[in-house]
C-alpha atoms as a PDB file:
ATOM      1  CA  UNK A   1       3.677 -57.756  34.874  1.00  0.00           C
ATOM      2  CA  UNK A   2       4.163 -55.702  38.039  1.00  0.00           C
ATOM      3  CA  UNK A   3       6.217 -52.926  35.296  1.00  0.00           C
ATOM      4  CA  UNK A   4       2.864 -52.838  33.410  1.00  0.00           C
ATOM      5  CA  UNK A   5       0.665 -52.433  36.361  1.00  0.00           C
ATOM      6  CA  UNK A   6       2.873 -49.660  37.799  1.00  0.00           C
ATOM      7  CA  UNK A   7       2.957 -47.707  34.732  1.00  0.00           C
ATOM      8  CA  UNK A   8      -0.713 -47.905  34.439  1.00  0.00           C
ATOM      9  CA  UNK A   9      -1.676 -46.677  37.584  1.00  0.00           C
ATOM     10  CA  UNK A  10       1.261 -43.843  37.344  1.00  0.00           C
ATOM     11  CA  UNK A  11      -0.818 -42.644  34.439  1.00  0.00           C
ATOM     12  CA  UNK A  12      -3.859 -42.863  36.311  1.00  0.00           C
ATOM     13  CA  UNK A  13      -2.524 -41.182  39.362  1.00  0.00           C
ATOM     14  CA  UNK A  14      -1.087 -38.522  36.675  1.00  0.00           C
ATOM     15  CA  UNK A  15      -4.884 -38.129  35.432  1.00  0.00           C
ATOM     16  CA  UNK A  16      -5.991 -37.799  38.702  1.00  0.00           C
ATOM     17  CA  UNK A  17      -3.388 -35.511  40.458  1.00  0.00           C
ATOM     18  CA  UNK A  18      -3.875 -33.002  37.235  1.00  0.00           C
ATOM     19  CA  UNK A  19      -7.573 -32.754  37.693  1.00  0.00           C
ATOM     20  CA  UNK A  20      -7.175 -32.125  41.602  1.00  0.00           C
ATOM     21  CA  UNK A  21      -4.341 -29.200  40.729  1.00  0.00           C
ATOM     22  CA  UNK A  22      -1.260 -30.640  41.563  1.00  0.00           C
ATOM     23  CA  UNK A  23       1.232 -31.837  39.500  1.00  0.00           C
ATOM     24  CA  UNK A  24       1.563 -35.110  38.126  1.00  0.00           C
ATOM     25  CA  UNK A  25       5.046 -36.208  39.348  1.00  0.00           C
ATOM     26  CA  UNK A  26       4.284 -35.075  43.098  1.00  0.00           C
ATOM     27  CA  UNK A  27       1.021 -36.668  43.114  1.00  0.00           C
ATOM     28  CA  UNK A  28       2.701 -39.811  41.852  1.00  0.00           C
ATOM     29  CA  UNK A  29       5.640 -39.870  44.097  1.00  0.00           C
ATOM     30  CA  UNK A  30       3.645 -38.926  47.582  1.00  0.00           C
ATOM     31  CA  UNK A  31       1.108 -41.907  46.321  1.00  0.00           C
ATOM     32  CA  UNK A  32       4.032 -44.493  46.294  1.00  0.00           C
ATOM     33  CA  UNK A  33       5.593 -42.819  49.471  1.00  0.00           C
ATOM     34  CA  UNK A  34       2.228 -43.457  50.883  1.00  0.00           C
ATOM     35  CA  UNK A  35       1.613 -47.017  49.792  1.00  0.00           C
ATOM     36  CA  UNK A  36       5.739 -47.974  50.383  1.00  0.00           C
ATOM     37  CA  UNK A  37       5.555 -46.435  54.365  1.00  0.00           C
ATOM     38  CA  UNK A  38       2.318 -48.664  55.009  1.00  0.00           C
ATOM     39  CA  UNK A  39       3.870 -51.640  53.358  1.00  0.00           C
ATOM     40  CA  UNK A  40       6.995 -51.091  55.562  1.00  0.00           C
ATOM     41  CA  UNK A  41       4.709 -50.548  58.456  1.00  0.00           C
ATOM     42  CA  UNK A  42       3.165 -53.902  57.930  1.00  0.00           C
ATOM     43  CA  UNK A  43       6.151 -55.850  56.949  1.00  0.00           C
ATOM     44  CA  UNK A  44       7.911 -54.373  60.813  1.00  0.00           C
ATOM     45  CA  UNK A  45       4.627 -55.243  62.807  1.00  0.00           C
ATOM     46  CA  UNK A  46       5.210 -58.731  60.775  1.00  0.00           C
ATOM     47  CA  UNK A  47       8.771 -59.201  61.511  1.00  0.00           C
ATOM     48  CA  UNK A  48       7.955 -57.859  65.205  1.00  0.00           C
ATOM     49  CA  UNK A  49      10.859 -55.407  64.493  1.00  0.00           C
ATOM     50  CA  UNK A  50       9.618 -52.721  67.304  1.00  0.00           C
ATOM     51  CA  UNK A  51      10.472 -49.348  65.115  1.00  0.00           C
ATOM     52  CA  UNK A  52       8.370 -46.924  65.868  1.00  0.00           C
ATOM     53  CA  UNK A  53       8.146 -43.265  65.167  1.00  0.00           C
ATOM     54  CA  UNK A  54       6.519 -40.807  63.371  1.00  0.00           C
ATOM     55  CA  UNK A  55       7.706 -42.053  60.078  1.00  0.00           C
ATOM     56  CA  UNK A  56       6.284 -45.463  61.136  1.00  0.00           C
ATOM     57  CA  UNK A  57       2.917 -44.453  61.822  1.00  0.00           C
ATOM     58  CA  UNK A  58      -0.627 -46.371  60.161  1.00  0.00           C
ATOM     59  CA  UNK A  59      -1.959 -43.149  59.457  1.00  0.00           C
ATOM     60  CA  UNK A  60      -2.154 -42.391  55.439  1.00  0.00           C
ATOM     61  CA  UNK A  61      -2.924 -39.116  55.337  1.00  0.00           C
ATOM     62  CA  UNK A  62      -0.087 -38.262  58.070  1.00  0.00           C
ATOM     63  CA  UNK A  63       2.534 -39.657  55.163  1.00  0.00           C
ATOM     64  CA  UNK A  64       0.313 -37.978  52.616  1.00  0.00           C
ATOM     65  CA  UNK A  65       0.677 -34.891  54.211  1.00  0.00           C
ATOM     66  CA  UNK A  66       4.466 -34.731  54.830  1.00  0.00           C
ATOM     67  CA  UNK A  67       5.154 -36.330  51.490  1.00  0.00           C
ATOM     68  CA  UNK A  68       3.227 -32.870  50.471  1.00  0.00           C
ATOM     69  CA  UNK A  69       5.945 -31.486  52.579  1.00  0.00           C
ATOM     70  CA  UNK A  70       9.230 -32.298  51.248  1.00  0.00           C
ATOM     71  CA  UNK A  71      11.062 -32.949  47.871  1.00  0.00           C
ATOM     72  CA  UNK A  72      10.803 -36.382  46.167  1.00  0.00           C
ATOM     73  CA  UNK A  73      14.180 -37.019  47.322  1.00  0.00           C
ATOM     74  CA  UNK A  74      13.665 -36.118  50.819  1.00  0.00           C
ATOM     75  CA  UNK A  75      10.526 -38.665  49.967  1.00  0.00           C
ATOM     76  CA  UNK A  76      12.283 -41.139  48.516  1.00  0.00           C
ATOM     77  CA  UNK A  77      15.707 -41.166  51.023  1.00  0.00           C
ATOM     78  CA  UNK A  78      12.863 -41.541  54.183  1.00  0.00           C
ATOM     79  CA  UNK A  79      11.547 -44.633  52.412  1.00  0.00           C
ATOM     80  CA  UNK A  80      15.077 -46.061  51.961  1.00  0.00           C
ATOM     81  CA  UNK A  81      16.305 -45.529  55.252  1.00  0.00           C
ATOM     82  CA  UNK A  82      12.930 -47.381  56.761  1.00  0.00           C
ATOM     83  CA  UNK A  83      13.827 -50.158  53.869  1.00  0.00           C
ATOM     84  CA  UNK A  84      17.423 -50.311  55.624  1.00  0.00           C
ATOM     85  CA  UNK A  85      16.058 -50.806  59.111  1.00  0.00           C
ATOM     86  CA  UNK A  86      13.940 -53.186  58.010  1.00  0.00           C
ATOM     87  CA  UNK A  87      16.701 -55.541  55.812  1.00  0.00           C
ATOM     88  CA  UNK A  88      19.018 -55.026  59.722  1.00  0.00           C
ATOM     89  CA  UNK A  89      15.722 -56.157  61.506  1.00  0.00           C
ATOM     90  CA  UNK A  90      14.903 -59.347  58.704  1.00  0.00           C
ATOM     91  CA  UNK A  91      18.871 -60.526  59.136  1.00  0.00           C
ATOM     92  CA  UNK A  92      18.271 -61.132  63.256  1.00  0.00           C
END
């Protein structure tokens, strides 16, 4: 099910990054990297983790804006490295 849904809204998110002029693998990717760095976000205020930093921050269009930045990998390894801190901070 969740396979389905993400390929759906990929294609959607390809549909709309196209029609706002920028391609349809970088609009994809910085719209997970969004979504994934408030999910962490939430999940370390949950756990009461205390990380803090830019790269923990509430503010979407902050993320938006240095996804916009970087590569997808440079994307990709930021959201993996919070996932890390987050696994060390769950195992306390």
């Amino acid at each position: 099910m969740t396979t389905v849904w993400l390929r759906a809204a990929f294609s959607v998110m390809a549909v709309l990054g196209a029609a706002a002029g920028l391609s349809a693998p970088a609009h994809a990717n910085c719209d997970w990297y969004v979504k994934t760095s408030l999910e962490q976000q939430q999940r370390n205020l949950k756990l009461k983790c205390g990380l803090s930093g830019a790269e923990w921050s509430v503010d979407k269009g902050a993320h938006a804006a240095w996804c916009a930045s970087v590569s997808p990998d440079a994307s990709r390894s930021t959201a993996q490295k919070r996932e890390a801190e987050l696994a060390k901070c769950a195992a306390k």
